[in-house]
N, C-alpha and C. Protein backbone atom coordinates (compact mmCIF):
# COMPACT_ATOMS: atom_id res chain seq x y z
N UNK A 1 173.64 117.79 98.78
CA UNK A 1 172.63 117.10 98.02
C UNK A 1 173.34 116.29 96.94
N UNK A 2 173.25 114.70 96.75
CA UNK A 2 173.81 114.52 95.94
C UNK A 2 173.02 114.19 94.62
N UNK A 3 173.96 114.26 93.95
CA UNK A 3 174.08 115.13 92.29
C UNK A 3 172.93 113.71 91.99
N UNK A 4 171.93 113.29 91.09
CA UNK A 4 171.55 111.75 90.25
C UNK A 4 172.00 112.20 88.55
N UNK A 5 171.79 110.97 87.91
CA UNK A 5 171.88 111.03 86.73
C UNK A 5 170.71 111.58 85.92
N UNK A 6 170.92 112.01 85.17
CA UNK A 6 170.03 112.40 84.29
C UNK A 6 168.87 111.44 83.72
N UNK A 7 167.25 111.27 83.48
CA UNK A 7 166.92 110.16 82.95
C UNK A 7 167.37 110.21 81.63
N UNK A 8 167.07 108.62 80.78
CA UNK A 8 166.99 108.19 79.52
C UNK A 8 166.80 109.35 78.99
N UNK A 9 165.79 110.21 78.80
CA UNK A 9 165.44 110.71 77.56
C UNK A 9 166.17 112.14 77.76
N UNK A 10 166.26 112.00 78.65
CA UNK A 10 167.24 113.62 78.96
C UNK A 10 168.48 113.44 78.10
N UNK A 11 168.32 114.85 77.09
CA UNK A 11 169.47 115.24 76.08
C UNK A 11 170.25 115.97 76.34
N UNK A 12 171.95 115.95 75.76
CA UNK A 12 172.01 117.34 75.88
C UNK A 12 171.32 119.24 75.37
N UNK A 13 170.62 118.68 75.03
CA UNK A 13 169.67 119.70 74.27
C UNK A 13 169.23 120.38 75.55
N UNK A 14 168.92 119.45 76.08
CA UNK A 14 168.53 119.51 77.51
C UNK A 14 168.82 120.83 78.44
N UNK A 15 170.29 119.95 78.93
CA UNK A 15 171.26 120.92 79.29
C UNK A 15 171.52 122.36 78.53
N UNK A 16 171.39 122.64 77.60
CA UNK A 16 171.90 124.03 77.24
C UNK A 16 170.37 124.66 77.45
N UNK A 17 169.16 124.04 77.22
CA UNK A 17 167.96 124.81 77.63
C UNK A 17 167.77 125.05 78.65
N UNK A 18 168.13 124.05 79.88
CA UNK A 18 168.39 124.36 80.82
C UNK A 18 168.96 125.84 81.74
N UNK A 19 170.29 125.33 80.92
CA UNK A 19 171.12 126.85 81.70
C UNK A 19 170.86 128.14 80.79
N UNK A 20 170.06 127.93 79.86
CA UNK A 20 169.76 129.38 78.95
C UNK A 20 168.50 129.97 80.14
N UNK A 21 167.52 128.72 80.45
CA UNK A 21 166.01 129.12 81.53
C UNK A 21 166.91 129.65 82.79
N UNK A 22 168.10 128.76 83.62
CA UNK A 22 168.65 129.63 84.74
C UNK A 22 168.98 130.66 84.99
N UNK A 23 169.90 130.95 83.61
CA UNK A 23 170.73 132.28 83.29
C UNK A 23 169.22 133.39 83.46
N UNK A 24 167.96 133.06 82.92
CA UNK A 24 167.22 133.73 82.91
C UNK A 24 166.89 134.56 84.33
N UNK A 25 166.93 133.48 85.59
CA UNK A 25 166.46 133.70 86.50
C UNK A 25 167.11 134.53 87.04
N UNK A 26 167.45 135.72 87.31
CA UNK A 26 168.24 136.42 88.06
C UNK A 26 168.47 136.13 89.64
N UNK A 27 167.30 136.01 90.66
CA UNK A 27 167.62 135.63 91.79
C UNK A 27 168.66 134.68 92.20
N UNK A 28 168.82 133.44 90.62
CA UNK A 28 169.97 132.41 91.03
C UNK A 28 171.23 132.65 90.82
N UNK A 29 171.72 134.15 90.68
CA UNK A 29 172.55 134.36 89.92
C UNK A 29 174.12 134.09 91.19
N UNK A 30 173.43 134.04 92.48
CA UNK A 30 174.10 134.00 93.99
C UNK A 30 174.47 132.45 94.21
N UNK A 31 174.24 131.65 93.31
CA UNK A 31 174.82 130.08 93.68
C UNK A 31 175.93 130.14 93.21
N UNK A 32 176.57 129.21 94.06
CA UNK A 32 177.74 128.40 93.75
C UNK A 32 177.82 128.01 92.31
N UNK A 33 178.94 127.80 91.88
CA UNK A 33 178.89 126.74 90.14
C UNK A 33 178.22 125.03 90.62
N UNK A 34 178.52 124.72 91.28
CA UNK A 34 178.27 123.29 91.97
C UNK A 34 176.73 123.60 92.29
N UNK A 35 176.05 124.44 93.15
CA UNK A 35 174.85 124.20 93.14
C UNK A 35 173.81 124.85 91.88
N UNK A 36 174.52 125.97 91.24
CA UNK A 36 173.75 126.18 89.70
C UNK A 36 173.81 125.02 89.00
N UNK A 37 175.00 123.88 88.82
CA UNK A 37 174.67 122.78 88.34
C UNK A 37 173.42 121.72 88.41
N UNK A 38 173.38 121.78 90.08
CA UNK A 38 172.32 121.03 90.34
C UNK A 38 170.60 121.28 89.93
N UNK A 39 170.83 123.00 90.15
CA UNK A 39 169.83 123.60 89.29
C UNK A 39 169.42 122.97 88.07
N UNK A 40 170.37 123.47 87.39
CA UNK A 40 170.45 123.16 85.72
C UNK A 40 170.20 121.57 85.53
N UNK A 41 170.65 120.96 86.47
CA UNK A 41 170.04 119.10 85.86
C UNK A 41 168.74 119.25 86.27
N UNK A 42 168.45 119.70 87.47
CA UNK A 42 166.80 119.86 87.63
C UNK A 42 165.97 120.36 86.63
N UNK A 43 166.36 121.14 86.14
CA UNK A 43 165.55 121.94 85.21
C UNK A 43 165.64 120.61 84.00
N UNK A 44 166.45 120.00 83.68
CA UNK A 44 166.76 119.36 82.76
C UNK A 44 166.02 118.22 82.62
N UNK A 45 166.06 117.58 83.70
CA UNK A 45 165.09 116.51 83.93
C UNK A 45 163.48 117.03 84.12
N UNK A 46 162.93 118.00 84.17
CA UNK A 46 161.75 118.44 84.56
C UNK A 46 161.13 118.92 82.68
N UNK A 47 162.39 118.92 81.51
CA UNK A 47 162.19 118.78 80.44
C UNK A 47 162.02 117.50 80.10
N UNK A 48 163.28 116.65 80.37
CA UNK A 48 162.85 115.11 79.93
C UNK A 48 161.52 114.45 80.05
N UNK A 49 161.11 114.59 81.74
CA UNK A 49 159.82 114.17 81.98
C UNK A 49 158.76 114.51 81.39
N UNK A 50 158.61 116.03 81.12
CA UNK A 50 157.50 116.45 79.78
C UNK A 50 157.68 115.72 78.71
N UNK A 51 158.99 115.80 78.31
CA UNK A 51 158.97 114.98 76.85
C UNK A 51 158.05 113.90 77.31
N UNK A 52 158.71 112.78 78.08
CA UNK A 52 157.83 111.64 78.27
C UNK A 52 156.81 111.56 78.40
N UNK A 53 156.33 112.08 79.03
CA UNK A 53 154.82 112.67 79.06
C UNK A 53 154.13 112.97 78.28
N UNK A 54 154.36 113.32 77.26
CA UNK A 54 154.27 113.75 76.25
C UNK A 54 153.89 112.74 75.20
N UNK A 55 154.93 112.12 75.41
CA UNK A 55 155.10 110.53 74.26
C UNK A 55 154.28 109.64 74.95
N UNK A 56 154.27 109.45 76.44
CA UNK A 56 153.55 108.32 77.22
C UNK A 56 151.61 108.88 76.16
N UNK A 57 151.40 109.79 76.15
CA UNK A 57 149.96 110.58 76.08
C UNK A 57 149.63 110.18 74.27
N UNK A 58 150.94 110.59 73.68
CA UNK A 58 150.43 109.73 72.37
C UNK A 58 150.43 108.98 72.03
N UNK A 59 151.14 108.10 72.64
CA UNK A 59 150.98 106.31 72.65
C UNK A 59 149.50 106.17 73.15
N UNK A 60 148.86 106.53 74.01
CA UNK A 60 148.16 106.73 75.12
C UNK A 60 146.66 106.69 73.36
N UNK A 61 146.80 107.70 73.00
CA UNK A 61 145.98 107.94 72.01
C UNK A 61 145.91 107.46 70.68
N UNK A 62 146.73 106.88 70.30
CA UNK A 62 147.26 106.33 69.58
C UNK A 62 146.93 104.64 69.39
N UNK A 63 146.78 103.93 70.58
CA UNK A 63 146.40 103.00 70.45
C UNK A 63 144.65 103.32 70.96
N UNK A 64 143.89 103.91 71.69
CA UNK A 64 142.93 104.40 71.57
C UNK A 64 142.14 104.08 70.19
């Protein structure tokens, strides 16, 4: 699977929340470092997009 970039708003803040939520998961504890990575950007980007979402919704209301 190959790896994408992270979006715009994705921080590293990101990333360490990320692998703090993986570390959580015990079942993933059986991946590879290479595919826990891929994990961990997933998770990462699935934060960014909330953020945005987030911001898209108060703009959203905001001009409302």
């Amino acid at each position: 699977m190959p790896s994408k970039s992270l979006p715009l708003l994705a921080i590293y803040g990101d990333l360490d929340r990320a692998r703090d939520i993986m570390r959580a998961w015990q079942p993933l504890d059986h991946l590879s470092p290479d595919d826990a990575e891929i994990v961990v950007k997933a998770i990462a980007e699935g934060i960014a997009r909330g953020r945005r979402h987030g911001i898209e919704m108060a703009q959203c209301h905001q001009a409302a």
